[in-house]
C-alpha atoms as a PDB file:
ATOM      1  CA  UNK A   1      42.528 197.242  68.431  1.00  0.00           C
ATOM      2  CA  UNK A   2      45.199 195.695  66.096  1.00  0.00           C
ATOM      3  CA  UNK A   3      45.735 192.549  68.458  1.00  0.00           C
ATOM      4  CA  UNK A   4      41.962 192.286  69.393  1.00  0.00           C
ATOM      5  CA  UNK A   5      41.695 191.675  65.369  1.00  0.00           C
ATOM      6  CA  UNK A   6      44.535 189.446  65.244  1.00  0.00           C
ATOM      7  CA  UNK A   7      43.655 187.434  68.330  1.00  0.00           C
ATOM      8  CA  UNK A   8      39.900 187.004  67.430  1.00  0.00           C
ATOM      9  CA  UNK A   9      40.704 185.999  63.621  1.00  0.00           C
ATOM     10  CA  UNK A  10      38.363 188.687  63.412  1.00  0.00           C
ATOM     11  CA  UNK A  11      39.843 189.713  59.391  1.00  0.00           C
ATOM     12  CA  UNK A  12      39.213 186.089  58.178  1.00  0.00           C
ATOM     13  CA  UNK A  13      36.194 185.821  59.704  1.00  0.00           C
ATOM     14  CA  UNK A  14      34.764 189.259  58.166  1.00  0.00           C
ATOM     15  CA  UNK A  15      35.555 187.979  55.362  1.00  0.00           C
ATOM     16  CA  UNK A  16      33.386 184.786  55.020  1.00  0.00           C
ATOM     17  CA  UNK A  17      31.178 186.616  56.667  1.00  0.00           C
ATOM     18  CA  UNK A  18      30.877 189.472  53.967  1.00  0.00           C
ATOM     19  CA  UNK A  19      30.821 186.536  51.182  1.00  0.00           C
ATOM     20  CA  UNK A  20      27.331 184.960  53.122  1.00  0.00           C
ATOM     21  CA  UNK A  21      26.112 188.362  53.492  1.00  0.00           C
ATOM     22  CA  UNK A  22      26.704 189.123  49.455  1.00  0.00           C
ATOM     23  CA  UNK A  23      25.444 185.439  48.543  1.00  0.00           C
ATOM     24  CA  UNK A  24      21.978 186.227  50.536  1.00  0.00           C
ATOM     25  CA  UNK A  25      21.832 189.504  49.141  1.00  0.00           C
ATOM     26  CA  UNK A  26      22.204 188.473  45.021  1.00  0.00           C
ATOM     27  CA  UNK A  27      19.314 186.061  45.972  1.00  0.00           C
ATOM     28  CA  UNK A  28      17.349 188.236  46.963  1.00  0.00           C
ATOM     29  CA  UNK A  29      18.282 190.868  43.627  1.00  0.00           C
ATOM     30  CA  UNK A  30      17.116 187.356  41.735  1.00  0.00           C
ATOM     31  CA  UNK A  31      14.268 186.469  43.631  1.00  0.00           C
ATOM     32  CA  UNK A  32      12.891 190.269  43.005  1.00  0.00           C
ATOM     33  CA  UNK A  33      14.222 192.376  39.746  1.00  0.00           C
ATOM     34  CA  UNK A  34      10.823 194.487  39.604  1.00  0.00           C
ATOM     35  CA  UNK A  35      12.700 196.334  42.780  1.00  0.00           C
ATOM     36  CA  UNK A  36      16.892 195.638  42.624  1.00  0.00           C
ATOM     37  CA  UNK A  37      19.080 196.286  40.776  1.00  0.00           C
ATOM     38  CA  UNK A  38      22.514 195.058  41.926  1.00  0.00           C
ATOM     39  CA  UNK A  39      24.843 193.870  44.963  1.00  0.00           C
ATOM     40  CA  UNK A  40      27.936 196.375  45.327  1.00  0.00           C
ATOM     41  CA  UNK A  41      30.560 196.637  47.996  1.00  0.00           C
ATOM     42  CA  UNK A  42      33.264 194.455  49.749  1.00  0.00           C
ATOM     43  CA  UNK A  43      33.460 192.537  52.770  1.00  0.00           C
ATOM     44  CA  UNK A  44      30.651 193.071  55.393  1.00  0.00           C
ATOM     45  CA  UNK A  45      30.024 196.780  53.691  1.00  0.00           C
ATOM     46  CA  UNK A  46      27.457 196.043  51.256  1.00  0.00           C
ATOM     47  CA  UNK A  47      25.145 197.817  49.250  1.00  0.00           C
ATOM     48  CA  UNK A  48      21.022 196.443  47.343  1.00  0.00           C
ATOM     49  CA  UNK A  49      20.793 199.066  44.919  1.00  0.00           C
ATOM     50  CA  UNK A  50      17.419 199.609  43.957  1.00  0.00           C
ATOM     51  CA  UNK A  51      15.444 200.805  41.382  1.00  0.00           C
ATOM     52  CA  UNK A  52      13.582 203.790  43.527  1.00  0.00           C
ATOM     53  CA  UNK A  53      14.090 205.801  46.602  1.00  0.00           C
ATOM     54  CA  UNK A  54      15.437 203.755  49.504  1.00  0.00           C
ATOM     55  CA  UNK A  55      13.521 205.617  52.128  1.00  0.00           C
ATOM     56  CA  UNK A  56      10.297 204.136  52.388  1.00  0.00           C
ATOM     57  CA  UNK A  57      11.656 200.283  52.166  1.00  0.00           C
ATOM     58  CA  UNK A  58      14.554 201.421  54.945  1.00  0.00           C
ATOM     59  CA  UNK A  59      11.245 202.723  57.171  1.00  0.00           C
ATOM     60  CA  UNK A  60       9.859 199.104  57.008  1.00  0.00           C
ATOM     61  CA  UNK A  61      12.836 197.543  57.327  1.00  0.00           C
ATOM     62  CA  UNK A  62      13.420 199.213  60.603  1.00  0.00           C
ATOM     63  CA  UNK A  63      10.220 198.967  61.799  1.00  0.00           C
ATOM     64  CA  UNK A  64      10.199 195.518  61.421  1.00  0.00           C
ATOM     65  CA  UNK A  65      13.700 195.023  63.657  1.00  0.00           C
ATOM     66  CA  UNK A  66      16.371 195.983  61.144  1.00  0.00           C
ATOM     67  CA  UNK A  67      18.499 198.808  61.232  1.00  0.00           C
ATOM     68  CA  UNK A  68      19.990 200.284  57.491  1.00  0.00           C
ATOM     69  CA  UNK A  69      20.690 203.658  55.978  1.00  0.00           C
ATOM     70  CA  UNK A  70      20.527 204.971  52.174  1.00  0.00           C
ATOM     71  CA  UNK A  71      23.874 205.155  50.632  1.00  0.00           C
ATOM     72  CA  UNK A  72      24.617 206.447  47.227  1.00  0.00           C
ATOM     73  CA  UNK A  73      21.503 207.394  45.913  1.00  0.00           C
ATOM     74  CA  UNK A  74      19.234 204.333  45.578  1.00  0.00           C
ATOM     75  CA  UNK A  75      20.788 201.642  47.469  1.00  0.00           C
ATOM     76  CA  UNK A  76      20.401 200.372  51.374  1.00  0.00           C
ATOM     77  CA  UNK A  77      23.719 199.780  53.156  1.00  0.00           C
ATOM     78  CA  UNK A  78      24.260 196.651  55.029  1.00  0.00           C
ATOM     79  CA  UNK A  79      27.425 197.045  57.552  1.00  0.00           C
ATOM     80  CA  UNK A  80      27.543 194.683  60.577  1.00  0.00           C
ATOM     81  CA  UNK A  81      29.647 194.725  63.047  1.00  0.00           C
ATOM     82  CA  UNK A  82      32.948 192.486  62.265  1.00  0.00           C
ATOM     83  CA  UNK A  83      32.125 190.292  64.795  1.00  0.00           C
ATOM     84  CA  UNK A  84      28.601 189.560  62.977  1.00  0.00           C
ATOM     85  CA  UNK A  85      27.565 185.921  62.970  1.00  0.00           C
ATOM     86  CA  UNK A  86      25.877 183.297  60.611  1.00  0.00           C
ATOM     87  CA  UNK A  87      22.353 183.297  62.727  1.00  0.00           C
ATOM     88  CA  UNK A  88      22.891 187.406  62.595  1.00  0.00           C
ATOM     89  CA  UNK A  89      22.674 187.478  58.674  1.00  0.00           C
ATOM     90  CA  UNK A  90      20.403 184.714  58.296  1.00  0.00           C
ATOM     91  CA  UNK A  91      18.120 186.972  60.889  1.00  0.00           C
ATOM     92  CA  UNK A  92      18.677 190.483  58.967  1.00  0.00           C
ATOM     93  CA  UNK A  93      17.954 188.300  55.721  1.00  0.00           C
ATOM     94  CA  UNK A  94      14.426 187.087  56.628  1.00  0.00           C
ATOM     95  CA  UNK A  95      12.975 190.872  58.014  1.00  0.00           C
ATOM     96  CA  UNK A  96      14.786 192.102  54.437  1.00  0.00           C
ATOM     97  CA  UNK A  97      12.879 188.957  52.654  1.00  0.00           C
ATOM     98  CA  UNK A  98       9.397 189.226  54.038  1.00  0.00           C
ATOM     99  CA  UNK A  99       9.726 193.079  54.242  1.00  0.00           C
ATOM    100  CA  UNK A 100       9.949 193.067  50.650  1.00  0.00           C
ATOM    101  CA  UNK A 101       7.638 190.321  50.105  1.00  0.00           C
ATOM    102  CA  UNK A 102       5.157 192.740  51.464  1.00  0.00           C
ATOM    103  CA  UNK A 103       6.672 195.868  49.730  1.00  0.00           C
ATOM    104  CA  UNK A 104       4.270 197.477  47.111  1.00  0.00           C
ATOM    105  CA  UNK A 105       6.901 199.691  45.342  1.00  0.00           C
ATOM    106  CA  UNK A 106       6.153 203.502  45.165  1.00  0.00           C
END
């Protein structure tokens, strides 16, 4: 396992990685406070807090191709795999954006 992440760079590229992930995530806290709260977590382990029960939003999520859990309370855990790419994200980012465009909140 240890040379499989040294050989793939596969550290470094979780890394920049995690950073996209977080950057499309706070847009998406801006773009709609009536239902975030906050981005929390490091690297590709990432958390939208929000500001009701994540179960119904993680229901349409995964209905509408996206796999997520609850974690801590409030908030819907993103973890990709460390080999995630760009495309991934920017995929996971556009069922998360028009599943909450289409979100009335409970």
């Amino acid at each position: 396992v240890l040379d499989v992440l040294e050989r793939e760079n596969l550290i470094s590229a979780s890394n920049k990685m995690g950073a996209h992930l977080k950057d499309k995530l706070s847009i998406l806290l801006n773009q709609h406070p009536e239902i975030c709260t906050e981005v929390r977590g490091r690297g590709l382990m990432l958390a939208l807090a929000l500001k009701f029960d994540p179960s119904i939003l993680i229901q349409h999520l995964r209905e509408n191709g996206l796999l997520v859990v609850g974690a801590g309370g409030h908030a819907i855990r993103f973890l990709p795999p460390l080999t995630v790419k760009e495309e991934e994200i920017e995929t996971a980012m556009e069922i998360v954006k028009k599943t909450l465009l289409n979100f009335k909140t409970p």
